[in-house]
C-alpha atoms as a PDB file:
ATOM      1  CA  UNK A   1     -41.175 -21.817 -59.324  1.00  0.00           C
ATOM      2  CA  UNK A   2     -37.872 -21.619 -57.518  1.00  0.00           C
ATOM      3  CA  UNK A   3     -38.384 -18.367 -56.092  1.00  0.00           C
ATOM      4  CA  UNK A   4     -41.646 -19.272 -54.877  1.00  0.00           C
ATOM      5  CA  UNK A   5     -39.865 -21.932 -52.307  1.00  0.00           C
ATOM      6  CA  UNK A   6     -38.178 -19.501 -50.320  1.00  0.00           C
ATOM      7  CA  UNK A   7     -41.175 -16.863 -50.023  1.00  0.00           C
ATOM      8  CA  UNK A   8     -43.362 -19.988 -49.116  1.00  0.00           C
ATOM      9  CA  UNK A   9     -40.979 -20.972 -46.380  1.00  0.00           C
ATOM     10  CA  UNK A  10     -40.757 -17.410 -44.942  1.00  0.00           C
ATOM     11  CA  UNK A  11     -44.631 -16.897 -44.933  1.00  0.00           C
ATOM     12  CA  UNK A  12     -44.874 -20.609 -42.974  1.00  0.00           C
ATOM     13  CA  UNK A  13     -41.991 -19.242 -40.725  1.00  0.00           C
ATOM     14  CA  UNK A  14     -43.236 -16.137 -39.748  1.00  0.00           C
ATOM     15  CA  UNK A  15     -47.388 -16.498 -39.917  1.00  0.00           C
ATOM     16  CA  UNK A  16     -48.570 -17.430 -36.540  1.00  0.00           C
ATOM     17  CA  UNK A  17     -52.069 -17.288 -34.488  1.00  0.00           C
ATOM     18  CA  UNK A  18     -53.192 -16.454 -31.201  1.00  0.00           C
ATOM     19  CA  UNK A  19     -55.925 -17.575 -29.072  1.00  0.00           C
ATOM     20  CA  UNK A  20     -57.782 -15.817 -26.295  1.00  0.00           C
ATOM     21  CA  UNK A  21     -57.141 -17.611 -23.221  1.00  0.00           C
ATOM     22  CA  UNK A  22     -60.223 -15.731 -20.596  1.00  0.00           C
ATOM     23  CA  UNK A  23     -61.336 -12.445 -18.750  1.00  0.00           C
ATOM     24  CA  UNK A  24     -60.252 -11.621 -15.478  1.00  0.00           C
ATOM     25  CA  UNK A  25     -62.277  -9.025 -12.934  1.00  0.00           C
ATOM     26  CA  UNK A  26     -59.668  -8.253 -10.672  1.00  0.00           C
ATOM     27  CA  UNK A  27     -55.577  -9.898 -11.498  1.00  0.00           C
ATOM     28  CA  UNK A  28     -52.611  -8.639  -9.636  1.00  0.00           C
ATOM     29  CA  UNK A  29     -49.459 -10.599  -8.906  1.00  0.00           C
ATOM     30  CA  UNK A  30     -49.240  -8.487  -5.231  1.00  0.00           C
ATOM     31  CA  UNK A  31     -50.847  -9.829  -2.110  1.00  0.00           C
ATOM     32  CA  UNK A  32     -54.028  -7.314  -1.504  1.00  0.00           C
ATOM     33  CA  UNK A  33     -54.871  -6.803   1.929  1.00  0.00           C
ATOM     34  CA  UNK A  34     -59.110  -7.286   1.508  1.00  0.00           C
ATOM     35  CA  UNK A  35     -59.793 -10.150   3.309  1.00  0.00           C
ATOM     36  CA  UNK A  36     -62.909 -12.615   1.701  1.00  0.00           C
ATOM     37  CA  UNK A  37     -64.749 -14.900   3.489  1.00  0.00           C
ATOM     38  CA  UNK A  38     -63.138 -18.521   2.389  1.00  0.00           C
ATOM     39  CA  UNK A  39     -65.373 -21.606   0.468  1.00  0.00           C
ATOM     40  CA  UNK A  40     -62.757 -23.726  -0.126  1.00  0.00           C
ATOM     41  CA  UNK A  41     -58.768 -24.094   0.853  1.00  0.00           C
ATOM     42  CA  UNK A  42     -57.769 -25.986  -2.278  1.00  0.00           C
ATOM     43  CA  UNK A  43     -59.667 -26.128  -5.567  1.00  0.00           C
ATOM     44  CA  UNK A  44     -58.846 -26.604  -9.080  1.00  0.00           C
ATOM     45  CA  UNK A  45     -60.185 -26.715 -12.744  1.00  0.00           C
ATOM     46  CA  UNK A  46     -58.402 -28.053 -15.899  1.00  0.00           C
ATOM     47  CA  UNK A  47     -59.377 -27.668 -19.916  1.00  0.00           C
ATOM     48  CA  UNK A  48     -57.828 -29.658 -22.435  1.00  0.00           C
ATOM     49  CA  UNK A  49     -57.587 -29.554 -26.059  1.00  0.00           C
ATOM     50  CA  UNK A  50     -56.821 -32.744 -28.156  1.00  0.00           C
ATOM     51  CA  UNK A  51     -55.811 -33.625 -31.562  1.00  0.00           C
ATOM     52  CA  UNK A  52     -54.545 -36.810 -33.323  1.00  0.00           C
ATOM     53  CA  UNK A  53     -52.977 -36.394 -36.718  1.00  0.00           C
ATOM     54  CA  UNK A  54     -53.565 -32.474 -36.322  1.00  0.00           C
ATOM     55  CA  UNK A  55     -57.350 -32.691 -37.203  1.00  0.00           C
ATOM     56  CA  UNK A  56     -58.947 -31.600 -33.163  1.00  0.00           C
ATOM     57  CA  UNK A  57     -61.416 -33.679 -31.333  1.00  0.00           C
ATOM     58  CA  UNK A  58     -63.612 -31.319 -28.890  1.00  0.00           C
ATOM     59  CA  UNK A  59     -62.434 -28.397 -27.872  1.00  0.00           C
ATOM     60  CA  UNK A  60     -60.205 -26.728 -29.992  1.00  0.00           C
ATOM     61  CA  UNK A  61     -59.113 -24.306 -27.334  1.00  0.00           C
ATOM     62  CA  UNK A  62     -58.512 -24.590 -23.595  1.00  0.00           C
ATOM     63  CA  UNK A  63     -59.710 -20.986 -22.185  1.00  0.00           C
ATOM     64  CA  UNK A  64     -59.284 -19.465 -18.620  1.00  0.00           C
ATOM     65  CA  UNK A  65     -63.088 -19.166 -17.956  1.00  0.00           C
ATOM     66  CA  UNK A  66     -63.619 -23.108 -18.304  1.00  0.00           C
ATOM     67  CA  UNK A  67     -60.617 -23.557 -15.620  1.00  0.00           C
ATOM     68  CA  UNK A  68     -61.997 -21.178 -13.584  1.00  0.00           C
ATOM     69  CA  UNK A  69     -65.688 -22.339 -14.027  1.00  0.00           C
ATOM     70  CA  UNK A  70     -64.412 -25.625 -13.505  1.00  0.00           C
ATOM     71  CA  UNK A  71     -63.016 -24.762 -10.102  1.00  0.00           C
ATOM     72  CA  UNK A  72     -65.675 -22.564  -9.171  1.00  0.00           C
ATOM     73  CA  UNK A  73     -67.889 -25.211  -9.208  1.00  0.00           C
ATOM     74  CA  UNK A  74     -65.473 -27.252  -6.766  1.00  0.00           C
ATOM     75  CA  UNK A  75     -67.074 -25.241  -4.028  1.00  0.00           C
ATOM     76  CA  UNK A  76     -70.620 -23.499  -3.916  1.00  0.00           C
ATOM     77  CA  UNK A  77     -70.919 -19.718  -3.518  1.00  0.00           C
ATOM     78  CA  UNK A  78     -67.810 -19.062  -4.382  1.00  0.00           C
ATOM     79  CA  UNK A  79     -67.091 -16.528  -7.036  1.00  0.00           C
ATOM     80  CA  UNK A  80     -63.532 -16.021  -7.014  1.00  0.00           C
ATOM     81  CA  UNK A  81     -60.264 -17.255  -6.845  1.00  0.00           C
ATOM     82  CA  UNK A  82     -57.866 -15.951  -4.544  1.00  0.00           C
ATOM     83  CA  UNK A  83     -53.933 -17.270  -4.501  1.00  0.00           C
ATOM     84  CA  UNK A  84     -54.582 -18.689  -8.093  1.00  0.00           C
ATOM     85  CA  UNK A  85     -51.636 -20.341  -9.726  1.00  0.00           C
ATOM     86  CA  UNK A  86     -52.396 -21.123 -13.638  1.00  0.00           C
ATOM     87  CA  UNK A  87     -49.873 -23.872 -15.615  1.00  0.00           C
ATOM     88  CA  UNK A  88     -49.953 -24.372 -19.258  1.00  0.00           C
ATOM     89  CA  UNK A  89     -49.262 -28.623 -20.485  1.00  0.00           C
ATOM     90  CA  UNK A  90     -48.417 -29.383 -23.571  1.00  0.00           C
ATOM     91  CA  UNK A  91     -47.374 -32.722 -25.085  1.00  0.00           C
ATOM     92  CA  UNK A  92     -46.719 -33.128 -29.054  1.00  0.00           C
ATOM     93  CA  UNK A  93     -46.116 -36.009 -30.765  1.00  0.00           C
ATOM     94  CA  UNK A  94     -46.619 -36.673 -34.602  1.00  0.00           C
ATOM     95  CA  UNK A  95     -49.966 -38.805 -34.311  1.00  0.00           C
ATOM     96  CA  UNK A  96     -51.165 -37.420 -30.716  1.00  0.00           C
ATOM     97  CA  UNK A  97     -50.874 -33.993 -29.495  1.00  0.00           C
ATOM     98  CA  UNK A  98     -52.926 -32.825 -26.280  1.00  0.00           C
ATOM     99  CA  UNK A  99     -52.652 -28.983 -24.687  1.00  0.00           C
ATOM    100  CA  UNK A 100     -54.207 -28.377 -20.917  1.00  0.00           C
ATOM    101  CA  UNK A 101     -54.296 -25.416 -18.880  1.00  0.00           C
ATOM    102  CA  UNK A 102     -54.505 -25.866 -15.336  1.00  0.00           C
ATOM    103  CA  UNK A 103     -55.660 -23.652 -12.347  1.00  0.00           C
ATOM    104  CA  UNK A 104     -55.529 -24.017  -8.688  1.00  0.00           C
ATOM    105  CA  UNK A 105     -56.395 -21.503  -6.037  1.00  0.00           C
ATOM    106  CA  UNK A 106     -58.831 -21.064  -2.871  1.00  0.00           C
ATOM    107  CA  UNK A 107     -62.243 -19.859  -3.683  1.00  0.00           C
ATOM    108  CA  UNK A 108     -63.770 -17.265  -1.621  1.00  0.00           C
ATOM    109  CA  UNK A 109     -66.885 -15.171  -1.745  1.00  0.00           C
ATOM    110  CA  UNK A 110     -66.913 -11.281  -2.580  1.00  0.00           C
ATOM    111  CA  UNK A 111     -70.354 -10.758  -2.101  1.00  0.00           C
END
């Protein structure tokens, strides 16, 4: 039983999981040059995932298609987001946690 401690600590340790957070079309962190006709200046779109005494309520997972969805909707026609800035919230606490991502950007039309 004693050697079982430390193996069962290691696995705990070292085991992890991963989550996929959306698709993107089109990403680059350079400015392009295409011009597209602008819906909106400012819009934004948030998901949150909540949990009290680690058991979740809702969504287990905040994803980058709800955000954008979510600020897509902000203004109509739109399809994309140009100058998009995402931000990733977390707050833990033993009885409460809550995790958010955030995106803001200005939505423009490509077609």
């Amino acid at each position: 039983m004693r050697s079982l401690v430390p193996l069962l600590l290691l696995l705990a340790v070292t085991l992890g999981c991963s989550t996929r957070v959306g698709d993107l079309t089109i990403a680059s962190h350079r400015k392009v040059e295409k011009k597209f006709p602008v819906v909106a200046e400012k819009v934004e779109g948030s998901d949150c995932a909540t949990s009290v005494l680690f058991f979740p309520i809702g969504n287990t997972n905040p994803t980058g298609d709800a955000v954008i969805d979510a600020a897509l909707a902000q203004a109509e026609g739109a399809d994309a987001l140009v100058d998009a800035t995402f931000s990733w919230y977390q707050l833990v606490t033993l009885l409460y946690n809550r995790v958010c991502l955030r995106v803001e950007g200005t939505a423009v039309r490509t077609r």
